[in-house]
Protein backbone atom coordinates (compact mmCIF):
# COMPACT_ATOMS: atom_id res chain seq x y z
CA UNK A 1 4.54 -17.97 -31.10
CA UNK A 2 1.40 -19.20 -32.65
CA UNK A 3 0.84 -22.29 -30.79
CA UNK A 4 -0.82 -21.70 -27.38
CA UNK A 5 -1.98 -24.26 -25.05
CA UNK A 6 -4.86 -23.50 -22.94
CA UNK A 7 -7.18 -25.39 -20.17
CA UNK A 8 -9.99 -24.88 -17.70
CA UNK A 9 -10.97 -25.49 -14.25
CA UNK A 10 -14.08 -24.84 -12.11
CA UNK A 11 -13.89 -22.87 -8.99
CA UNK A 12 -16.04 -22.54 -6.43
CA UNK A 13 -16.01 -18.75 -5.59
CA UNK A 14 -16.72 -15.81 -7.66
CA UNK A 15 -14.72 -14.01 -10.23
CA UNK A 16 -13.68 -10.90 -7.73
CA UNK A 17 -12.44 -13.62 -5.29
CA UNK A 18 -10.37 -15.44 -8.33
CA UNK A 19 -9.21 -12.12 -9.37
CA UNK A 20 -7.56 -10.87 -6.33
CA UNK A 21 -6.05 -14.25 -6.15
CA UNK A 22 -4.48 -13.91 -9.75
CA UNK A 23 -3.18 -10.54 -8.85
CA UNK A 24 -1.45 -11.09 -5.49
CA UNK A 25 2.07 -11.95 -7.29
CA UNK A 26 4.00 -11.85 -4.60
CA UNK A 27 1.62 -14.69 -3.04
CA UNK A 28 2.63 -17.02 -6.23
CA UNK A 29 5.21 -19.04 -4.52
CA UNK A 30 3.04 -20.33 -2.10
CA UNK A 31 0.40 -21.56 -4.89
CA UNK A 32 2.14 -21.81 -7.87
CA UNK A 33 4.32 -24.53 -8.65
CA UNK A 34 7.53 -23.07 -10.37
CA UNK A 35 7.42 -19.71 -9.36
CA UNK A 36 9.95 -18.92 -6.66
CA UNK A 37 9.67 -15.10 -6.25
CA UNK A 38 7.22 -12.43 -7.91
CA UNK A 39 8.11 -9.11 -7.24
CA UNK A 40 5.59 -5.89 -8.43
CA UNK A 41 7.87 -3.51 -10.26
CA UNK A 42 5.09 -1.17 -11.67
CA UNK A 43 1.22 -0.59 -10.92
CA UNK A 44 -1.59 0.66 -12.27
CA UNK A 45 -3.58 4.28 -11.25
CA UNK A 46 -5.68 1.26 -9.74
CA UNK A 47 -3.34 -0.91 -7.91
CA UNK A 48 -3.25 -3.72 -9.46
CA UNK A 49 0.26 -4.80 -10.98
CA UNK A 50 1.11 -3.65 -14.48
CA UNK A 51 4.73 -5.36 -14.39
CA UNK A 52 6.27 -8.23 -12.67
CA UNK A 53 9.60 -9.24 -12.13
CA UNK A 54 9.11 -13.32 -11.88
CA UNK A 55 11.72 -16.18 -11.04
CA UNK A 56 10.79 -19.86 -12.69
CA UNK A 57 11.93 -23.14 -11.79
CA UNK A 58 10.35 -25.60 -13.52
CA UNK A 59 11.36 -28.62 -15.29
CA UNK A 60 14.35 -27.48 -17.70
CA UNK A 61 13.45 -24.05 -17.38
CA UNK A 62 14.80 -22.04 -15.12
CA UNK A 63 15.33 -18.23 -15.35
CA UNK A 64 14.16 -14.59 -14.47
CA UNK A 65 12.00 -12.54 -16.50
CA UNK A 66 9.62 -9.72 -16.24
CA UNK A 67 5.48 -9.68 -17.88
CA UNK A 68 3.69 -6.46 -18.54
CA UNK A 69 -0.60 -7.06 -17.32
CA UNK A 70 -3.14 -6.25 -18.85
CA UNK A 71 -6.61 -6.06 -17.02
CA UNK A 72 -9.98 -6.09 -18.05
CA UNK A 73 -11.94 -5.74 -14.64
CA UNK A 74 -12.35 -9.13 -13.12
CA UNK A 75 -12.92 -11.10 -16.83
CA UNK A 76 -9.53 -11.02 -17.90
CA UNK A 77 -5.73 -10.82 -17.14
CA UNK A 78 -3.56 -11.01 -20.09
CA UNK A 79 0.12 -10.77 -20.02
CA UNK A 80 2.90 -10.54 -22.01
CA UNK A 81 7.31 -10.75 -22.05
CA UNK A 82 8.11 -6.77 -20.45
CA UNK A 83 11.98 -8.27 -20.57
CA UNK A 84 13.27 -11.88 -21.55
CA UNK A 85 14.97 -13.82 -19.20
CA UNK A 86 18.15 -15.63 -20.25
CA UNK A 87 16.23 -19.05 -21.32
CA UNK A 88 12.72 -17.13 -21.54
CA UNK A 89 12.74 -14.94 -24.74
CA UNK A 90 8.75 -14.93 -25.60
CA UNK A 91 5.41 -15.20 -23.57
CA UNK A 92 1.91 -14.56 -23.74
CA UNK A 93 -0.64 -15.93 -21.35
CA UNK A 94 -4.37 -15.07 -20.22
CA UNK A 95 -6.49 -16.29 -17.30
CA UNK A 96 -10.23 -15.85 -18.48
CA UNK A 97 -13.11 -16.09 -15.82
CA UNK A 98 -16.65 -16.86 -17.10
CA UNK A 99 -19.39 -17.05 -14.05
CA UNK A 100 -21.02 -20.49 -14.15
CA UNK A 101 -25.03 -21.26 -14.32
CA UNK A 102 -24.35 -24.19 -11.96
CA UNK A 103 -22.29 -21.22 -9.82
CA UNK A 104 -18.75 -20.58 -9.82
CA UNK A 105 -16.32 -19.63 -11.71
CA UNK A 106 -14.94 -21.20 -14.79
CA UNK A 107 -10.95 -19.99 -15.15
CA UNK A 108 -9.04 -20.58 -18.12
CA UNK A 109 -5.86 -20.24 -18.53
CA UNK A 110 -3.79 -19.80 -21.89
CA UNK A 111 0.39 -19.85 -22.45
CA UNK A 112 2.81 -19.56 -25.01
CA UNK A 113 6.01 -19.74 -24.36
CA UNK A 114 9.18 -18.92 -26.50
CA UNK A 115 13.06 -20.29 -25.13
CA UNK A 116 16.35 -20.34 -26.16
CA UNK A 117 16.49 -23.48 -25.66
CA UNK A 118 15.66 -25.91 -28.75
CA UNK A 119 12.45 -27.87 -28.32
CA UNK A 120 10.13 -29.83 -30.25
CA UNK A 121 7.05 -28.17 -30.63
CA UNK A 122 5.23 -31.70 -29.01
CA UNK A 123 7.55 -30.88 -25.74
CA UNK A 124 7.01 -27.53 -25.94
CA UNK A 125 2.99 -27.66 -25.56
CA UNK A 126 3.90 -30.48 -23.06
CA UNK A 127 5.81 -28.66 -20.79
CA UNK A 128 3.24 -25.43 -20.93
CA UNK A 129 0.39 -28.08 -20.27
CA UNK A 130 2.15 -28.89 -16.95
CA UNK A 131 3.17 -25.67 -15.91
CA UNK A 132 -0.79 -24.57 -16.66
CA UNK A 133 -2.30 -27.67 -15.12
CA UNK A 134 -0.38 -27.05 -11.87
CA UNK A 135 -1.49 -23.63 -11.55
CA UNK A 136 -4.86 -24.20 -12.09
CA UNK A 137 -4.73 -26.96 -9.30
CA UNK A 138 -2.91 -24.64 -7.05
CA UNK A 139 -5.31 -21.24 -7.90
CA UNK A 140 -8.13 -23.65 -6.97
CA UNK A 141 -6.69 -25.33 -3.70
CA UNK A 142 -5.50 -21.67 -2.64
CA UNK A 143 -8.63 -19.92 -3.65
CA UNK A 144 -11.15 -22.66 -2.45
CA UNK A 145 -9.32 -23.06 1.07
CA UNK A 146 -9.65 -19.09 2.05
């Protein structure tokens, strides 16, 4: 799982406000393209999730799977496979949030993802590239519209 593809967006409210976005899971379905259920299976002595049980629909993927977070404050969330899915059988992902000077918040968000399935690396990064493009879009509509 070497290859990762990765991409940024600027939001217009602060890292906190990002953050609390990013770890409302169970709000996912209404932002994220894809994801049709999140559900919290384990937290943190703070709160904030430390696994997820997530359902994916997108494109030729479809399956269950959980992630295992990893927090650092408001900077960073990265995650990676708790328990493969059936088509899911690798994943690592980050969102990183670096404040702006022009103000803001720039978010980027990495993904690797390993299937059963039998892909061309090209498709591969293709098909991560959407699935990260359309949550950016959708963390930024959902953030910027509270």
């Amino acid at each position: 799982m070497a290859d990762r593809t990765s991409s940024s967006i600027a939001i217009d409210a602060d890292k906190k406000v990002i953050m609390s976005v990013i770890a409302d899971y169970p709000a996912y379905p209404a932002w994220a393209d894809g994801i049709k259920s999140a559900v919290i299976t384990g937290t943190y002595d703070d709160g904030r999730p430390e696994t997820v049980k997530m359902t994916l629909s997108s494109g030729p993927i479809s399956d269950t799977y959980s992630v295992r977070c990893h927090w650092n404050g408001d900077d960073e969330l990265r995650w990676d496979l708790a328990e493969p899915g059936s088509v899911v059988t690798g994943m690592h992902g980050s969102y990183v949030l670096v404040d702006r000077a022009s103000g803001g918040t720039e978010v980027t968000y990495e993904l690797a993802v390993d299937v059963k399935i039998p892909m061309i690396g090209m498709f591969k990064r293709k098909a991560e590239k959407i699935i990260i493009d359309a949550a950016l879009k959708g963390l930024k509509r959902h953030v910027e519209s509270r």
